[in-house]
C-alpha atoms as a PDB file:
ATOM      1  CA  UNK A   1     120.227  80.436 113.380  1.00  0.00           C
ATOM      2  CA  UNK A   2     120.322  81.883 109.856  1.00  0.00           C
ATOM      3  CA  UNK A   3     120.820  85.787 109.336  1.00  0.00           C
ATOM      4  CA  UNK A   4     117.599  86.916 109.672  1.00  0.00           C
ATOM      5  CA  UNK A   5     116.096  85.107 106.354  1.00  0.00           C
ATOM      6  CA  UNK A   6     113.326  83.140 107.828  1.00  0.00           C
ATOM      7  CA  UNK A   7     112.009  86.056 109.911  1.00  0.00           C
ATOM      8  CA  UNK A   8     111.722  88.578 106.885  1.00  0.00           C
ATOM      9  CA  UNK A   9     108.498  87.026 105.119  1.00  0.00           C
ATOM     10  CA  UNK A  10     106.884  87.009 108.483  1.00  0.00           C
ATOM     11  CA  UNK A  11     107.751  90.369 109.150  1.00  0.00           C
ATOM     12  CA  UNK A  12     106.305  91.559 105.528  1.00  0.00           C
ATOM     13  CA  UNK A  13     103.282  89.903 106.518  1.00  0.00           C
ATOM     14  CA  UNK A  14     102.880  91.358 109.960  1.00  0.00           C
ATOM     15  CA  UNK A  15     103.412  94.976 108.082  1.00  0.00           C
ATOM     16  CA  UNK A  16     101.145  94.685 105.548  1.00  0.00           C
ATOM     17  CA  UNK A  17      98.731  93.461 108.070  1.00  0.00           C
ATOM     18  CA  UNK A  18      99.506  96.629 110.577  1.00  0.00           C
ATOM     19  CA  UNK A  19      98.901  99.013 106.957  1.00  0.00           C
ATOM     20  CA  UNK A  20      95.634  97.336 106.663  1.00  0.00           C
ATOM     21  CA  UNK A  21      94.951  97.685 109.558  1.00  0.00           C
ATOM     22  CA  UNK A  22      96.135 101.071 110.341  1.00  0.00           C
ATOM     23  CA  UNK A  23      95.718 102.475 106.813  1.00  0.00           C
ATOM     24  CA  UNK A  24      98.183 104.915 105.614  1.00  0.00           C
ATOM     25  CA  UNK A  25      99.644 106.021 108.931  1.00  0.00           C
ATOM     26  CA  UNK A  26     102.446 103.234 107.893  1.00  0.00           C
ATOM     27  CA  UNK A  27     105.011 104.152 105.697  1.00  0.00           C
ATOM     28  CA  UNK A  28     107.514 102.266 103.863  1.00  0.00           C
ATOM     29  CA  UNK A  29     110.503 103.863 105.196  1.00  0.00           C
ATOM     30  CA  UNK A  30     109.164 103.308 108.559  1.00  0.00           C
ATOM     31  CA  UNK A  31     108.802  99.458 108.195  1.00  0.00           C
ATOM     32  CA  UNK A  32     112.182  99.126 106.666  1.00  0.00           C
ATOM     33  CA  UNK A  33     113.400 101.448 109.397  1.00  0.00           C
ATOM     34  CA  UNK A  34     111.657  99.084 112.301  1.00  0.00           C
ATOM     35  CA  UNK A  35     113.009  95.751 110.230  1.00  0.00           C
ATOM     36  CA  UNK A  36     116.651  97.151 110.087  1.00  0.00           C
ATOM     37  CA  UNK A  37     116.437  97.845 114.005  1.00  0.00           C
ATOM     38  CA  UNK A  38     115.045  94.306 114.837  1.00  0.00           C
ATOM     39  CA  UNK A  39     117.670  93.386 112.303  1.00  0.00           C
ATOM     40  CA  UNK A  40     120.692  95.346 113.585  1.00  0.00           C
ATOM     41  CA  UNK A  41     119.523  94.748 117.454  1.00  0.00           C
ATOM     42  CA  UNK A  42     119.014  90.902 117.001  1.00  0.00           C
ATOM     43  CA  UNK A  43     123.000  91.316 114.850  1.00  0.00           C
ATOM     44  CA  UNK A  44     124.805  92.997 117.896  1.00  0.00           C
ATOM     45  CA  UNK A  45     122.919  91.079 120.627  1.00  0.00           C
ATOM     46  CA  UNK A  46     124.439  88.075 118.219  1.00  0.00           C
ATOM     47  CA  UNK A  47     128.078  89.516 118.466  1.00  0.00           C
ATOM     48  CA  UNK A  48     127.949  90.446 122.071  1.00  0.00           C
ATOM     49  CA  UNK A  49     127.235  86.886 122.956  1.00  0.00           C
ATOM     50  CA  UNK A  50     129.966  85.733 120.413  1.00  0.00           C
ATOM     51  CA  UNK A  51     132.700  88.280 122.121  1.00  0.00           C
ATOM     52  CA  UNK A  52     131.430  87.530 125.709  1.00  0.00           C
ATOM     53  CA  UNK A  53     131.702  83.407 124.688  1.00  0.00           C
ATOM     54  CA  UNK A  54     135.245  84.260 123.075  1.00  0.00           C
ATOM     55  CA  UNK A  55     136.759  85.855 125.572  1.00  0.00           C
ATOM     56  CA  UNK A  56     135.886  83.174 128.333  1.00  0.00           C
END
């Protein structure tokens, strides 16, 4: 698994479907706020395994 590269056009995509969609209700900030949560979850769910695998 790569960090998150592959999953970023995809995501663009998907958001500038939902603003289409939605209109204007969709900012910016809020996209890059909900792709640096998915981000940052998917990054500490990622260490947690590591930690949990490396302390065995």
């Amino acid at each position: 698994m790569s960090q998150g590269a592959p999953a970023a056009p995809g995501t663009v995509m998907a958001a500038r479907r939902a603003r289409a969609h939605y209109g204007v209700r969709v900012s910016s900030e809020q996209v890059y706020a909900g792709v640096f949560g998915t981000v940052l979850g998917i990054a500490l769910l990622v260490a947690a395994i590591r930690w949990m695998f490396g302390k065995r």
